[in-house]
Structures are given as structure tokens and as C-alpha cells.
C-alpha atoms as a PDB file:
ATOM      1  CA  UNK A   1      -0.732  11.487  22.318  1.00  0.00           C
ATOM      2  CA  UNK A   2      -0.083  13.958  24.483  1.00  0.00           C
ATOM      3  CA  UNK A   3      -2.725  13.813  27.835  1.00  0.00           C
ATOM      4  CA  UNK A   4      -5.532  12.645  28.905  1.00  0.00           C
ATOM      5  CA  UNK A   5      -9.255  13.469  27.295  1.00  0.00           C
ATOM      6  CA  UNK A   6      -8.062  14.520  24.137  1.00  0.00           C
ATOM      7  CA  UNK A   7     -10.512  12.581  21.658  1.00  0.00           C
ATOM      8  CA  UNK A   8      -7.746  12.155  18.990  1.00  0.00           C
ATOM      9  CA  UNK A   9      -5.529   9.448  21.408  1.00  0.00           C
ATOM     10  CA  UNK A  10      -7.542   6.945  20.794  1.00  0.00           C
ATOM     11  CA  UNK A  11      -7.562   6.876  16.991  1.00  0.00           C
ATOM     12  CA  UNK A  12      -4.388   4.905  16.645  1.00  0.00           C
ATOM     13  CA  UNK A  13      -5.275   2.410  19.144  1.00  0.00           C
ATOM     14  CA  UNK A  14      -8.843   2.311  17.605  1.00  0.00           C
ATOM     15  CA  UNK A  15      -7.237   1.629  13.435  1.00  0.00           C
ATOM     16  CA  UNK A  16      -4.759  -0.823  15.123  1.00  0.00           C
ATOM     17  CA  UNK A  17      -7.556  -3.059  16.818  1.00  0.00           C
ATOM     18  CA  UNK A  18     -10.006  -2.597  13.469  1.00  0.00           C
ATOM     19  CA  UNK A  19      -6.845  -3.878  11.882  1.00  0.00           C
ATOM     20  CA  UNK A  20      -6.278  -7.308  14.329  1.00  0.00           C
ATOM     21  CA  UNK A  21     -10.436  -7.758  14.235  1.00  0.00           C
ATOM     22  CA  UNK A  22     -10.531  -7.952  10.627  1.00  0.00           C
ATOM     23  CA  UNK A  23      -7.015  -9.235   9.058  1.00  0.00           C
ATOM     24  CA  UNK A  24      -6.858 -11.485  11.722  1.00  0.00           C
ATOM     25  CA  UNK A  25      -9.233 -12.493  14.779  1.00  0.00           C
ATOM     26  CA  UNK A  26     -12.345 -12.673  11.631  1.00  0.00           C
ATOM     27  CA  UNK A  27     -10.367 -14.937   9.801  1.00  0.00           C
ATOM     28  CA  UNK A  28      -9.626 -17.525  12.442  1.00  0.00           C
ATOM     29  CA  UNK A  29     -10.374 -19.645  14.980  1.00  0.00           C
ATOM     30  CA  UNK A  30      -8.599 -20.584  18.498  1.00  0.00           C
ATOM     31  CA  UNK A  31      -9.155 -23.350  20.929  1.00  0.00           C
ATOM     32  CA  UNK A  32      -8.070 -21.352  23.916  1.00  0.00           C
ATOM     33  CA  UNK A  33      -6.408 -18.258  25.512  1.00  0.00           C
ATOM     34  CA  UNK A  34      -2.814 -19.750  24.796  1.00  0.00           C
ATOM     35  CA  UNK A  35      -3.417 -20.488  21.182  1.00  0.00           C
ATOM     36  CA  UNK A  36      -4.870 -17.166  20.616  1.00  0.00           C
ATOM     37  CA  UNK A  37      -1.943 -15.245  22.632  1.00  0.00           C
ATOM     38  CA  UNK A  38       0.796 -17.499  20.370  1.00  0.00           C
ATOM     39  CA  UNK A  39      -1.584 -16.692  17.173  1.00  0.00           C
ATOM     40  CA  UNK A  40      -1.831 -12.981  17.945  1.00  0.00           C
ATOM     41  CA  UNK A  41       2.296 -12.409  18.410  1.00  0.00           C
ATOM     42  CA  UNK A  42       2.894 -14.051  15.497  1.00  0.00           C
ATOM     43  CA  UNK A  43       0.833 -11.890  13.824  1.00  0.00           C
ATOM     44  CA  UNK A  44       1.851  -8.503  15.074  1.00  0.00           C
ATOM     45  CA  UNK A  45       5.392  -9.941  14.497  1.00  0.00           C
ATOM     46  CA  UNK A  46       4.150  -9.853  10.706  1.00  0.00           C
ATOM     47  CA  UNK A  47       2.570  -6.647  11.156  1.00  0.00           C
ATOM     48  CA  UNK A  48       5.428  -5.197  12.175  1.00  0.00           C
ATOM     49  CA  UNK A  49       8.700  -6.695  10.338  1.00  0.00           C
ATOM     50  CA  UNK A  50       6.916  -7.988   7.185  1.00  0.00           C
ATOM     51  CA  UNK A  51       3.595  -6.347   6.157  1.00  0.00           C
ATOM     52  CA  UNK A  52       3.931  -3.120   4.349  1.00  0.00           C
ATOM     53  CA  UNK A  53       1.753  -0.386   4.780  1.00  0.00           C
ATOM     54  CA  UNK A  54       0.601   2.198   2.712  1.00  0.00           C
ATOM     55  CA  UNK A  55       0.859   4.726   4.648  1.00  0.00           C
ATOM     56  CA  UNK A  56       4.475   4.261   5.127  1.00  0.00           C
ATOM     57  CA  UNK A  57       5.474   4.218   1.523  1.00  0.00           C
ATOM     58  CA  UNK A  58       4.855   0.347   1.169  1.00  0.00           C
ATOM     59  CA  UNK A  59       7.619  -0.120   4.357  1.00  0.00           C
ATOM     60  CA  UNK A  60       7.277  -2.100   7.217  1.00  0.00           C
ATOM     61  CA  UNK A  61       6.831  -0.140  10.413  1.00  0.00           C
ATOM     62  CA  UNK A  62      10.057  -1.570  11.431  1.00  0.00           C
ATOM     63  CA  UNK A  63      12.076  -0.339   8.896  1.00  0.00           C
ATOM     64  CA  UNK A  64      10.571   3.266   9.354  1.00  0.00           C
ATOM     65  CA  UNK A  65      10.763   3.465  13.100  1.00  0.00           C
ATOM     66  CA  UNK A  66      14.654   1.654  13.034  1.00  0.00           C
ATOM     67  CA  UNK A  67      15.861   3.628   9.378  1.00  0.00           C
ATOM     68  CA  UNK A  68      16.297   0.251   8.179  1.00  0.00           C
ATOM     69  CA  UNK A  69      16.534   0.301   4.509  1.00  0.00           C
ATOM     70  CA  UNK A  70      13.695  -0.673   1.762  1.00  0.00           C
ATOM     71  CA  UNK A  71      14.212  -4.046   0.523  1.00  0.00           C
ATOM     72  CA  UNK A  72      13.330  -3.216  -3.329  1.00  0.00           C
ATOM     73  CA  UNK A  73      15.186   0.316  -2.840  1.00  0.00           C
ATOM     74  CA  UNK A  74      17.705  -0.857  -5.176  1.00  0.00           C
ATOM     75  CA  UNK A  75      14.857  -2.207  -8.011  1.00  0.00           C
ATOM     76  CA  UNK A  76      13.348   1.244  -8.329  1.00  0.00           C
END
């Protein structure tokens, strides 16, 4: 991400809202804007510290982005 106009910027911010519409916003319903707001930090609080991704070798994004060590490290 590194200026303005370039095309490929957007594609993280694009995959993360895909990800929010469909794991999450799809799958539920809210009464009102502060139910949603609570609803939605929890979740990226999940997305963040619990849910593993692929991508990142089945870690968290937290424990890439901090070096925090893998859980099941020791199992393997």
C-alpha cells in the first residue's frame, strides 16, 4: 500500500470486508447500530486473536504480526 491510485490497495480491504459480509454480517441479525458495533468487535477480536488462517500457516494474525508462538508448536 504504497499511494494513491494503485488498483492493488484495495484488495486487502476488499478480502477483509468479503470476509465480515459472509462469516459474519450473513449469518446474523442486529436490532440496532449499537448491537451491531458490540457484535462486529467481538468478532474481529476473534478474527484476530483466535481464528487461524490459512494463509498464515493455520496462526492467528496476532501471533504473526506480535512473534507470539503457535499454540500446537510443541504437538508437531
Amino acid at each position: 500500500m504504497d499511494g494513491c491510485g494503485r488498483c492493488q490497495d484495495n484488495i486487502f480491504v476488499e478480502r477483509l470486508w468479503w470476509t465480515i459480509k459472509h462469516h459474519y454480517l450473513d449469518l446474523h441479525s442486529f436490532d440496532g447500530g449499537s448491537e451491531l458495533r458490540h457484535g462486529l468487535e467481538e468478532w474481529i477480536r476473534f478474527y484476530n486473536h483466535e481464528r487461524g488462517h490459512s494463509a498464515l500457516d493455520d496462526r492467528t494474525p496476532d501471533e504473526v504480526y506480535f512473534g507470539l508462538p503457535h499454540p500446537f508448536a510443541e504437538a508437531a
